[in-house]
C-alpha atoms as a PDB file:
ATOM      1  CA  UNK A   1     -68.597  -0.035  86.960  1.00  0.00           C
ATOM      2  CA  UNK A   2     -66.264  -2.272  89.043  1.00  0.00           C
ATOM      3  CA  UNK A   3     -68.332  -4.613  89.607  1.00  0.00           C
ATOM      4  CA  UNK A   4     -71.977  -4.570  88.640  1.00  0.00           C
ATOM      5  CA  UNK A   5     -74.692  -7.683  89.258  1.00  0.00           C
ATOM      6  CA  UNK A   6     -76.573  -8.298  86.267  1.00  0.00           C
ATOM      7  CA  UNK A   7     -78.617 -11.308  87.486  1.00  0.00           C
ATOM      8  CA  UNK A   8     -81.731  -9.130  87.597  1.00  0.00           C
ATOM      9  CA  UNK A   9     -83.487  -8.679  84.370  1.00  0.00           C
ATOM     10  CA  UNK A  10     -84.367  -5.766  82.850  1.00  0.00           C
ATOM     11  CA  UNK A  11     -82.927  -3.901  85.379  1.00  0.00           C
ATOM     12  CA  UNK A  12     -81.729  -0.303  84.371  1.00  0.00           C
ATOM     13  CA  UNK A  13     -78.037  -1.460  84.845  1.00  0.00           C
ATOM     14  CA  UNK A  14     -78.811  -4.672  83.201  1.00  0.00           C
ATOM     15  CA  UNK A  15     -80.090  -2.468  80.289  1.00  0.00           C
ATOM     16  CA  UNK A  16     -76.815  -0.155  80.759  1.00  0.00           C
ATOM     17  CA  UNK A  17     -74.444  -3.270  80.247  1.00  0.00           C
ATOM     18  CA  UNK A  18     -76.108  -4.455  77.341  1.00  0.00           C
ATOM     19  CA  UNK A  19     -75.812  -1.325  75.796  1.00  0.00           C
ATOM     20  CA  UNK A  20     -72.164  -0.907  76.398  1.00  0.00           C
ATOM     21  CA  UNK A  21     -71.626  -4.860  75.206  1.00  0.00           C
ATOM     22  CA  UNK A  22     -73.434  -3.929  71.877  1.00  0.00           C
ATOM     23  CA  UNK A  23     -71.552  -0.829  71.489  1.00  0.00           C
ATOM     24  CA  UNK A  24     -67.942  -2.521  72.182  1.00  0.00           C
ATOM     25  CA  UNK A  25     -68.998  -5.290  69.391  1.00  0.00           C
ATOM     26  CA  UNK A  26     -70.027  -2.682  67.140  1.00  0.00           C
ATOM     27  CA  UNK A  27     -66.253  -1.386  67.320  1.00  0.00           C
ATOM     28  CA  UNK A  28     -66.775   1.915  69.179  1.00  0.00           C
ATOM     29  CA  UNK A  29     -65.104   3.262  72.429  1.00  0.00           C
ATOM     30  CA  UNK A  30     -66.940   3.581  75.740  1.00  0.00           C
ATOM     31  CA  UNK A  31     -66.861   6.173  78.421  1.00  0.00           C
ATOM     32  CA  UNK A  32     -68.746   4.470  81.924  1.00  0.00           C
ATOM     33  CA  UNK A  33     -68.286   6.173  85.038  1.00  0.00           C
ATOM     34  CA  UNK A  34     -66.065   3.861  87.572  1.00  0.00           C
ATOM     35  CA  UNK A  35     -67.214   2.590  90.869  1.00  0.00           C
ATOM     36  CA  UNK A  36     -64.874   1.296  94.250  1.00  0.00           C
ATOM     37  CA  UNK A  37     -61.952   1.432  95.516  1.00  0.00           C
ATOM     38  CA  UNK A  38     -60.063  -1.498  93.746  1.00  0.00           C
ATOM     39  CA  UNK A  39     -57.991  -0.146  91.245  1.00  0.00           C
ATOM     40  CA  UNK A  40     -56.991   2.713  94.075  1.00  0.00           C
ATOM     41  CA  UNK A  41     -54.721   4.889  93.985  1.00  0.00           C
ATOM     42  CA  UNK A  42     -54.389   5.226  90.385  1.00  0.00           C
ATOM     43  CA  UNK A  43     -58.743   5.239  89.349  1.00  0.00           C
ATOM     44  CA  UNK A  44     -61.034   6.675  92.063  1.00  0.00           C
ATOM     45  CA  UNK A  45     -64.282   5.329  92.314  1.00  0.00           C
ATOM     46  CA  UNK A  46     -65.102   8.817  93.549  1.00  0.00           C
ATOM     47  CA  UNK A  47     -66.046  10.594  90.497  1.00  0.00           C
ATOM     48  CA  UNK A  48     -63.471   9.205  87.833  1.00  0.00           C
ATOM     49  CA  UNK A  49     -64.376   8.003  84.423  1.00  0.00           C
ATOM     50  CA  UNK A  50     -63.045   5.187  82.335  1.00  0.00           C
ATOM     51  CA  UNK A  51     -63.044   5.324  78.463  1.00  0.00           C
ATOM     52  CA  UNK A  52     -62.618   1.587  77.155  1.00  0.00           C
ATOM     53  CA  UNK A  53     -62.096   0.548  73.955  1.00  0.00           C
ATOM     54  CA  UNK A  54     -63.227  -3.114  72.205  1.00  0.00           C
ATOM     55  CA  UNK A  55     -60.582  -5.519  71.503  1.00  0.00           C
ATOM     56  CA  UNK A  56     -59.966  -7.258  68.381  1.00  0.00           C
ATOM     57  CA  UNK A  57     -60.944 -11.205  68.461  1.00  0.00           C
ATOM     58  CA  UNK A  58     -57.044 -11.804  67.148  1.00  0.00           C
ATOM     59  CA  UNK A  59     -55.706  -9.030  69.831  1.00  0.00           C
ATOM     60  CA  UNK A  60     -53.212 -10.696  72.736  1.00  0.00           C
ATOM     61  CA  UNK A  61     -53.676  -8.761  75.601  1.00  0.00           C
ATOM     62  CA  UNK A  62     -50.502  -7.697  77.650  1.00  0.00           C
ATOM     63  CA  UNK A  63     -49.707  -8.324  80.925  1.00  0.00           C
ATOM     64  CA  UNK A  64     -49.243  -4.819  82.847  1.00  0.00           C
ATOM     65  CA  UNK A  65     -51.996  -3.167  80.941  1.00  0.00           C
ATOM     66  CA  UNK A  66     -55.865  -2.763  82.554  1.00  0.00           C
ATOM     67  CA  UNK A  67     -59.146  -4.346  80.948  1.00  0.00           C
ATOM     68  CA  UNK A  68     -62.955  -5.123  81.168  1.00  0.00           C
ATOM     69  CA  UNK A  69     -63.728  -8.461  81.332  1.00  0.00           C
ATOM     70  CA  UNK A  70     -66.740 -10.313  82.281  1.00  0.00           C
ATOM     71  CA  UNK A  71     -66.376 -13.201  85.504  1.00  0.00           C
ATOM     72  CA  UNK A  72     -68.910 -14.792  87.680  1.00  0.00           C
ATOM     73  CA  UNK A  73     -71.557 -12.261  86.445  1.00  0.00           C
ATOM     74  CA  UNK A  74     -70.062  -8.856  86.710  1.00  0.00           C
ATOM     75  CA  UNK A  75     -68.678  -6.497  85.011  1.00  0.00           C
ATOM     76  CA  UNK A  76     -64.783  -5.943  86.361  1.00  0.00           C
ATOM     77  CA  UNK A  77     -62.213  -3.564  85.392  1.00  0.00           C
ATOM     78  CA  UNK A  78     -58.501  -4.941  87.242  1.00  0.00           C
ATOM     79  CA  UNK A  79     -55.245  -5.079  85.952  1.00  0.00           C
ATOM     80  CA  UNK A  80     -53.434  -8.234  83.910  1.00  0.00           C
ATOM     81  CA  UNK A  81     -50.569  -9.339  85.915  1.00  0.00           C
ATOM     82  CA  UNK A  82     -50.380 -12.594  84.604  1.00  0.00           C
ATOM     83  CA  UNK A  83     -50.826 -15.324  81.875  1.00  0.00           C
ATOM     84  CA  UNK A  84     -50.583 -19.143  82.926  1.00  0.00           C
ATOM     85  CA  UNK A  85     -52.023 -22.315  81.264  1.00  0.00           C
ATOM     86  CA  UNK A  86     -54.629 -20.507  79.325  1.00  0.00           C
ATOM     87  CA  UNK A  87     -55.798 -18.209  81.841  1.00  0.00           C
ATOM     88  CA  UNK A  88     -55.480 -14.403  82.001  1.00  0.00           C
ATOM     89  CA  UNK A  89     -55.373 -13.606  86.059  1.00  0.00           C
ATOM     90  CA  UNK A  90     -56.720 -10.355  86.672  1.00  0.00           C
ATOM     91  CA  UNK A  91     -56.066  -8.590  89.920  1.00  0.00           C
ATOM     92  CA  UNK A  92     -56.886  -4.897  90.763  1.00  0.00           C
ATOM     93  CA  UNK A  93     -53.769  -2.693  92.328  1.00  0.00           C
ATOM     94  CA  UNK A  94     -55.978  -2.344  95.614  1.00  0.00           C
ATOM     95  CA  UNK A  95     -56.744  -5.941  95.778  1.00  0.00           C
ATOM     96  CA  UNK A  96     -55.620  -9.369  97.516  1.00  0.00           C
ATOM     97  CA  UNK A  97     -57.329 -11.722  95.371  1.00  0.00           C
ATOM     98  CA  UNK A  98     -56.932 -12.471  91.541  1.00  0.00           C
ATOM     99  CA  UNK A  99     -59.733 -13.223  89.009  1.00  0.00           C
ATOM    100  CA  UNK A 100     -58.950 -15.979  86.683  1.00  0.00           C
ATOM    101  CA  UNK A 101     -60.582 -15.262  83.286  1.00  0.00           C
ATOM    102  CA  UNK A 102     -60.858 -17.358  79.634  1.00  0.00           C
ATOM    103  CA  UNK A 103     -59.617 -14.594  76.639  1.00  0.00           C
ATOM    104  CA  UNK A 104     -62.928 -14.460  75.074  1.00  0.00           C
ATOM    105  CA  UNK A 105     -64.506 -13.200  78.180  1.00  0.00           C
ATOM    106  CA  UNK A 106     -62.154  -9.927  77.937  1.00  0.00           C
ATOM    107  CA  UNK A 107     -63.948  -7.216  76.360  1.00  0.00           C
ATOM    108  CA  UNK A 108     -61.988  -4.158  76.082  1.00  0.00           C
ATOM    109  CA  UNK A 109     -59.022  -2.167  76.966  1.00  0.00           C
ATOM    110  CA  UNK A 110     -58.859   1.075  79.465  1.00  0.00           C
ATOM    111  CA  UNK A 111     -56.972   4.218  77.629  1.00  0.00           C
ATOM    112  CA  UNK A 112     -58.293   7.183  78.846  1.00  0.00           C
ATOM    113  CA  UNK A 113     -59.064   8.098  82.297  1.00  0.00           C
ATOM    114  CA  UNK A 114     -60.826  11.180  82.725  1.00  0.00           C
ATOM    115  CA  UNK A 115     -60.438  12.890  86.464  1.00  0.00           C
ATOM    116  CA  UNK A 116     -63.657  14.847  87.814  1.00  0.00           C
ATOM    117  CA  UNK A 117     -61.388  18.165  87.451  1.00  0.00           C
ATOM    118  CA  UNK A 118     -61.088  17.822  83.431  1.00  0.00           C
ATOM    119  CA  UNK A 119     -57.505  15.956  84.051  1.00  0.00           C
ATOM    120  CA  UNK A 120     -57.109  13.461  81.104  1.00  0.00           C
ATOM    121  CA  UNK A 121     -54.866  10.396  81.779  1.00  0.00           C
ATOM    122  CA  UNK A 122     -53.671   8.789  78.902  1.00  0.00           C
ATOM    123  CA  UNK A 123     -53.438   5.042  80.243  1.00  0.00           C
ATOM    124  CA  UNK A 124     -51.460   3.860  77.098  1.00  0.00           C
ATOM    125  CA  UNK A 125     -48.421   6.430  77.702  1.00  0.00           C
ATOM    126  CA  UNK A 126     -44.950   5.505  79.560  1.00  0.00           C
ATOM    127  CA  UNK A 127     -45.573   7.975  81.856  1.00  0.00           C
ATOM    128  CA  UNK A 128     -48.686   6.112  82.764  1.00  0.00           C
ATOM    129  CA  UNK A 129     -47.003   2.326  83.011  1.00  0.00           C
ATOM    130  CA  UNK A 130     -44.093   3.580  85.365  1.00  0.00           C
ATOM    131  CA  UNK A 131     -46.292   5.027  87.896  1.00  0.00           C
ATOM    132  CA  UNK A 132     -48.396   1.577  87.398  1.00  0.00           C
ATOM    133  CA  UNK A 133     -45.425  -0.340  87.771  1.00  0.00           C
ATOM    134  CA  UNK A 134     -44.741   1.395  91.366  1.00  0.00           C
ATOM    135  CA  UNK A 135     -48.324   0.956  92.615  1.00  0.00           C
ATOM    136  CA  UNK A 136     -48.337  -2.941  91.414  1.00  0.00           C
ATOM    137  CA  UNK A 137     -45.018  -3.649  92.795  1.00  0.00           C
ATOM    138  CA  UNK A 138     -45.736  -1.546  96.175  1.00  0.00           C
ATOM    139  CA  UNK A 139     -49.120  -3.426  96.520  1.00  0.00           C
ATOM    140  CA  UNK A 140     -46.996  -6.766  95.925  1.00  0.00           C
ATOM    141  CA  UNK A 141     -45.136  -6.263  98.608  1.00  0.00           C
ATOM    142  CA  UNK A 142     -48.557  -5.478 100.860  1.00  0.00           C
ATOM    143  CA  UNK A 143     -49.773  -9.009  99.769  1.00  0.00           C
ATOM    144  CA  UNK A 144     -46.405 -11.047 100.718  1.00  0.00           C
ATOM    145  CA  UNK A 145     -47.165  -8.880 104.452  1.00  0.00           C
ATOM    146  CA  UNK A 146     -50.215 -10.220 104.198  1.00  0.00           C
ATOM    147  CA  UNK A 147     -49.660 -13.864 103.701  1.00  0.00           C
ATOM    148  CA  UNK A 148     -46.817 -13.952 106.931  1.00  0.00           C
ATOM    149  CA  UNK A 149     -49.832 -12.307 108.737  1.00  0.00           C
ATOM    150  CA  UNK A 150     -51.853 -15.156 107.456  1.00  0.00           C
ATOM    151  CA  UNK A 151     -49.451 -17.539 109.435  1.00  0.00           C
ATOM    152  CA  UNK A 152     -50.557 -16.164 112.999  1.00  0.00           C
ATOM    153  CA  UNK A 153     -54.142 -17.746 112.702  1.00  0.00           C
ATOM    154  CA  UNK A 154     -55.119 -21.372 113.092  1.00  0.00           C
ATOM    155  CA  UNK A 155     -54.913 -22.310 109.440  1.00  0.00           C
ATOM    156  CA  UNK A 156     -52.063 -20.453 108.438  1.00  0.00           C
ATOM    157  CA  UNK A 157     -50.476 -22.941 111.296  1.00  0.00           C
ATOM    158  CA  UNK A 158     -52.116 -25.427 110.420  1.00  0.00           C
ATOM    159  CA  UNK A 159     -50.163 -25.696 107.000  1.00  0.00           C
ATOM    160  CA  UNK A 160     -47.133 -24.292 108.067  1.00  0.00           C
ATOM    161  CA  UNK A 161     -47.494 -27.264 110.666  1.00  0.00           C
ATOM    162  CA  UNK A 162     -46.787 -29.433 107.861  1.00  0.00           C
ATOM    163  CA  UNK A 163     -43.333 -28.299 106.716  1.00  0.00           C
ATOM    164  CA  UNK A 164     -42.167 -27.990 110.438  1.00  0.00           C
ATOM    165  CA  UNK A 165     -42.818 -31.476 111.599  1.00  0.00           C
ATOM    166  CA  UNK A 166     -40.638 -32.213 108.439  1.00  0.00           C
ATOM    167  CA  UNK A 167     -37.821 -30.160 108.907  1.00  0.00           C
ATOM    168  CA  UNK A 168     -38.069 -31.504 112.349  1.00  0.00           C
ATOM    169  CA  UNK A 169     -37.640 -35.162 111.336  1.00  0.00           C
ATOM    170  CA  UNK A 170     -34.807 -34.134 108.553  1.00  0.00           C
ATOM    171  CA  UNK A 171     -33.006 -32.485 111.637  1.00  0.00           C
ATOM    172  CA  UNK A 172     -33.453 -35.012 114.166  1.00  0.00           C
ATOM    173  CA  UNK A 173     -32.682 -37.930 111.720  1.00  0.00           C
ATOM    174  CA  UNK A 174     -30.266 -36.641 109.169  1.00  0.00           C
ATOM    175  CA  UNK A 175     -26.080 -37.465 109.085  1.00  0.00           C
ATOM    176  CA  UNK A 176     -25.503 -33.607 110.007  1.00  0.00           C
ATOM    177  CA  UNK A 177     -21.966 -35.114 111.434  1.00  0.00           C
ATOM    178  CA  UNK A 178     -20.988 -35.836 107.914  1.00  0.00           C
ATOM    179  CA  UNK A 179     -21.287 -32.144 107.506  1.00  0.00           C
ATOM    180  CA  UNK A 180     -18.575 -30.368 109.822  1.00  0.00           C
ATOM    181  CA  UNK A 181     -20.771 -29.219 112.011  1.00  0.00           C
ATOM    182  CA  UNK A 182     -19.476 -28.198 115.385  1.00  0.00           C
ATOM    183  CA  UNK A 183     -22.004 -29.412 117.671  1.00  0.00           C
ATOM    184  CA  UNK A 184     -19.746 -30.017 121.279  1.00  0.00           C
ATOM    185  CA  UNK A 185     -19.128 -25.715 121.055  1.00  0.00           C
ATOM    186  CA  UNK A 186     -20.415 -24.125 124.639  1.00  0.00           C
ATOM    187  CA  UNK A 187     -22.628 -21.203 124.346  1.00  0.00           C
ATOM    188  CA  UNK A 188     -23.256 -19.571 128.013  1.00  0.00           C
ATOM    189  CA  UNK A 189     -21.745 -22.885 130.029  1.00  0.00           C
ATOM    190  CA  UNK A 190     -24.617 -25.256 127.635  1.00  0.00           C
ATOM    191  CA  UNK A 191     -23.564 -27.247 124.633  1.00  0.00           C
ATOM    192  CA  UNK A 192     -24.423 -25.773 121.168  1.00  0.00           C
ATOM    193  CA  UNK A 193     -26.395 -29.291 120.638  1.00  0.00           C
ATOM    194  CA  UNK A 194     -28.732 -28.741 123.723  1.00  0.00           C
ATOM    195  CA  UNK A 195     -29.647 -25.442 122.602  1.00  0.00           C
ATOM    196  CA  UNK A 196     -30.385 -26.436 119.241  1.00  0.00           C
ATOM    197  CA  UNK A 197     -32.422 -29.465 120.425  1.00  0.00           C
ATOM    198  CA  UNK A 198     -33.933 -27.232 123.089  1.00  0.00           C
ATOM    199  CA  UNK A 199     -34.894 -24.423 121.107  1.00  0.00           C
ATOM    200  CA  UNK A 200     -36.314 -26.429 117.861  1.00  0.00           C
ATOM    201  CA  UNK A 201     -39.178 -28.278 120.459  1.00  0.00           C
ATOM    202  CA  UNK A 202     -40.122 -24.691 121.485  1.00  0.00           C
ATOM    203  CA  UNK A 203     -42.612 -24.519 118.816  1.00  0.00           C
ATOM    204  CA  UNK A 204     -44.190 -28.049 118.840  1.00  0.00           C
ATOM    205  CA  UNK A 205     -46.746 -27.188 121.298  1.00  0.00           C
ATOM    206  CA  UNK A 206     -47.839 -24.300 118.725  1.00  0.00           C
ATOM    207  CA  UNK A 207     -48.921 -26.024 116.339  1.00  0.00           C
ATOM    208  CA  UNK A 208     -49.971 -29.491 118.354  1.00  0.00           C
ATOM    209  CA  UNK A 209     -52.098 -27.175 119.911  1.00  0.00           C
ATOM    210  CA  UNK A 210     -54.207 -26.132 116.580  1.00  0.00           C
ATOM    211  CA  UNK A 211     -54.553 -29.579 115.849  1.00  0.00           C
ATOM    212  CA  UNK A 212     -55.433 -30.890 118.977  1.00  0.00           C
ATOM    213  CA  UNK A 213     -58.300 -27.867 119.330  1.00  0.00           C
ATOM    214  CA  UNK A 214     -56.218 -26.451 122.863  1.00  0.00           C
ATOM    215  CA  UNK A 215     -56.505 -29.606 125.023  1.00  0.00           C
ATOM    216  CA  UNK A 216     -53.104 -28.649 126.741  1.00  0.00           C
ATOM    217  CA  UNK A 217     -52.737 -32.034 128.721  1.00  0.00           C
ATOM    218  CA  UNK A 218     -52.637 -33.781 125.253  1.00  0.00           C
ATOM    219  CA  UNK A 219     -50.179 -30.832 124.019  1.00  0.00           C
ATOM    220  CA  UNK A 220     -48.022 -31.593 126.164  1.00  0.00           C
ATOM    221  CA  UNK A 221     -48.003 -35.643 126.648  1.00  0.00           C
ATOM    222  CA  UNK A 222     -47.749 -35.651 122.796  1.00  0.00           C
ATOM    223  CA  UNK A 223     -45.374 -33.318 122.305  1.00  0.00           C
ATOM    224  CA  UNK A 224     -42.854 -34.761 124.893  1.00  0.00           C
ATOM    225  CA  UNK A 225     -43.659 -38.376 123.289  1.00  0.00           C
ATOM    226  CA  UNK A 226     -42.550 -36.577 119.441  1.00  0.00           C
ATOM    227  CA  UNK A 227     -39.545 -35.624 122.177  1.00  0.00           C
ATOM    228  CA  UNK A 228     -38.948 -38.804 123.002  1.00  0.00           C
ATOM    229  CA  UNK A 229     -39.757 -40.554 119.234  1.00  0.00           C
ATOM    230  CA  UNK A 230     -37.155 -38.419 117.847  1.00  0.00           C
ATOM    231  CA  UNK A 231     -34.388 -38.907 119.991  1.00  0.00           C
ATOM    232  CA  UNK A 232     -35.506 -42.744 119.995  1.00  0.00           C
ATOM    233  CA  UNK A 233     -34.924 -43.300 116.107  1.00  0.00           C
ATOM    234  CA  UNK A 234     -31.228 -41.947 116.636  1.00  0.00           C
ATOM    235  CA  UNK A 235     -30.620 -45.518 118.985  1.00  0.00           C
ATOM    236  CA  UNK A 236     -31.286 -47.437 115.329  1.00  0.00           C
ATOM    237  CA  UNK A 237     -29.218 -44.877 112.740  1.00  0.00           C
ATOM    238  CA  UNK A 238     -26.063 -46.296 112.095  1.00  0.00           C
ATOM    239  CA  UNK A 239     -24.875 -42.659 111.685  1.00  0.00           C
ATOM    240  CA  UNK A 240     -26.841 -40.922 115.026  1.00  0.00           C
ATOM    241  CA  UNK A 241     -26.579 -41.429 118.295  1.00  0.00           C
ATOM    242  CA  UNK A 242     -28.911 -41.855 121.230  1.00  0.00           C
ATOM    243  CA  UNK A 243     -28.339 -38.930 124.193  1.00  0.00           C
ATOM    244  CA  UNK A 244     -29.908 -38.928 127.383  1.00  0.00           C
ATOM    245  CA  UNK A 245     -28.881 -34.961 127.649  1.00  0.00           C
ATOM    246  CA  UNK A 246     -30.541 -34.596 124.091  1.00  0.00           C
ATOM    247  CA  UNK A 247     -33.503 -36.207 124.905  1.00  0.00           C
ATOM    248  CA  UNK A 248     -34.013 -33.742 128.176  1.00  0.00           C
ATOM    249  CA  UNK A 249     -33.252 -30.552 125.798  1.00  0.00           C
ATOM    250  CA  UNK A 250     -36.022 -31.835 123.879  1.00  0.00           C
ATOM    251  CA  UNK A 251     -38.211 -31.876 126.767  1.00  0.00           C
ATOM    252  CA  UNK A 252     -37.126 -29.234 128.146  1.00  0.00           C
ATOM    253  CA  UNK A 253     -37.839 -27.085 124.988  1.00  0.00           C
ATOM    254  CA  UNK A 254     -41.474 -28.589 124.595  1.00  0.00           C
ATOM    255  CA  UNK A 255     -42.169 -27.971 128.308  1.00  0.00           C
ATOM    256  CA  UNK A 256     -41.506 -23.892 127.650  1.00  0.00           C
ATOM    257  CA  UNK A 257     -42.822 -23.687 124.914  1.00  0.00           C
ATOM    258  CA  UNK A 258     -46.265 -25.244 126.157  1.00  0.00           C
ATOM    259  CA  UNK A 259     -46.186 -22.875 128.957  1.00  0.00           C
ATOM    260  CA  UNK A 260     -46.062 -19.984 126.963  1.00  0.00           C
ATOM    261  CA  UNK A 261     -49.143 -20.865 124.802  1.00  0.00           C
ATOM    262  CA  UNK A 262     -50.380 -22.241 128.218  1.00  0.00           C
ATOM    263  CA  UNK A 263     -52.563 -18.906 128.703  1.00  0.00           C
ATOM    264  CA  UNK A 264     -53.998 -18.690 125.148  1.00  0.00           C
ATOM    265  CA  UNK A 265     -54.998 -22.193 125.606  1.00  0.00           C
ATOM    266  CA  UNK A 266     -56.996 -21.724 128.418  1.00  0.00           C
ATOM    267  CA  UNK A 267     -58.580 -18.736 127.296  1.00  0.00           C
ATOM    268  CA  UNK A 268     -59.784 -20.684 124.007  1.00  0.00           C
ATOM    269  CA  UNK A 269     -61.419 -23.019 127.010  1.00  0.00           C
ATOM    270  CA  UNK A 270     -63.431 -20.600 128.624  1.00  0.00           C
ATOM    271  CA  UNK A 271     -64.510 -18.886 124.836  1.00  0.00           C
ATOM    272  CA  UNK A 272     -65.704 -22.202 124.061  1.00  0.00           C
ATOM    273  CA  UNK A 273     -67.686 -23.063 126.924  1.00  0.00           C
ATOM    274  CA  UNK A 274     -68.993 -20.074 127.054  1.00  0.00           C
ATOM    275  CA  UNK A 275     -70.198 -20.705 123.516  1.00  0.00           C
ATOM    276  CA  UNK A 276     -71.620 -23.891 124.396  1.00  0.00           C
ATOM    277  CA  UNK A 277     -74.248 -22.666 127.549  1.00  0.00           C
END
């Protein structure tokens, strides 16, 4: 019941769905037996029935509570979690990915879920919402894991990229004196400063490197020449200062951190000519 194609006609499902449409319009409550694993743990797609009942044309439907709705040809059954501009977004508790829905393309309301040992779950109870509210918030937190994971392949970098090479520039360039910052401290025998310059260039080879599809040569000329750029500007802000020592921490921090993507890069190399015999 999930999620159903209807694209063939006259099809026994097809005839099944247009059944259960007619029924819903006529006002009465249907009972369709569930398929997946979407809406896990709460349904099972193992056995578990669903009994739905039609919404009123005038009814608001609340975020929290599950529904049938109709999108890009199938039948779904997922949870509202949210309404923005117009659009209900549906997303099941097992589920990454939301489906964004118009109202009149909701059809009806879950209430009743009966379990394949006679077990009657009354989906409209408090009972029922707090034990929904732990498996949405618990799956939440699953999909905020997910996304940081997202950030360890080439497109995750790629945008993260982005808001690096600013921060960069807003570090490099900005007053930070006018702050109180303590930048002349010693950590180990080396100057707070170096280490910060130092340790900010370790990940500029990272995500050069998605860019510039693992050519490490042009990793590394480009980014010791951001190295250099950086430090460069300082020599024209009123407020900065150009620093020889500064400029080497930079290079310095590029330098390691090309070496350690070093390997990766020239594994990529081999993949891809390998590809290309």
């Amino acid at each position: 019941m999930e999620k159903i194609e209807i694209s063939l006609p006259n099809s026994p499902d097809n005839f099944i769905l247009m059944e259960m449409c007619e029924r819903l319009k006529a006002g009465y409550t249907v009972t369709l037996m569930f398929g997946g694993v979407s809406m896990l743990p709460l349904i099972n797609g193992k056995g578990d029935k669903v009994q739905l009942r039609p919404l009123a044309q005038d009814e608001e439907c609340q975020v929290g509570e599950v529904y049938l709705f109709f999108h890009q040809n199938h039948f779904i059954v997922h949870r509202l979690m949210s309404v923005k501009k117009g659009l209900l977004h549906f997303r099941g508790d097992n589920c990454y990915n939301y489906e964004h829905v118009e109202r009149k393309n909701v059809l009806a309301k879950l209430v009743v879920i009966e379990k394949p040992s006679g077990q009657i779950v009354n989906c409209e109870s408090d009972e029922w919402r707090a034990l929904s509210r732990k498996v949405v918030n618990r799956r939440t937190r699953k999909n905020m894991l997910i996304r940081l994971s997202h950030l360890g392949d080439q497109n995750g970098r790629k945008k993260l990229a982005v808001l690096y090479f600013v921060a960069l520039a807003i570090l490099m360039w900005a007053p930070l004196n006018g702050l109180g910052i303590a930048l002349d401290n010693y950590i180990l025998g080396l100057r707070l400063d170096h280490l910060l310059h130092a340790s900010v260039y370790l990940l500029c080879p990272l995500f050069l490197a998605d860019w510039l599809e693992k050519r490490s040569g042009r990793v590394l000329l480009l980014a010791l020449a951001i190295g250099l750029f950086t430090e460069g500007v300082q020599y024209l802000l009123p407020f900065r200062g150009f620093d020889v020592n500064d400029l080497a921490a930079n290079c310095i921090g590029n330098l390691v951190g090309w070496l350690a993507i070093l390997p990766r890069m020239r594994r990529h190399r081999q993949i891809m000519a390998s590809r290309n015999k």
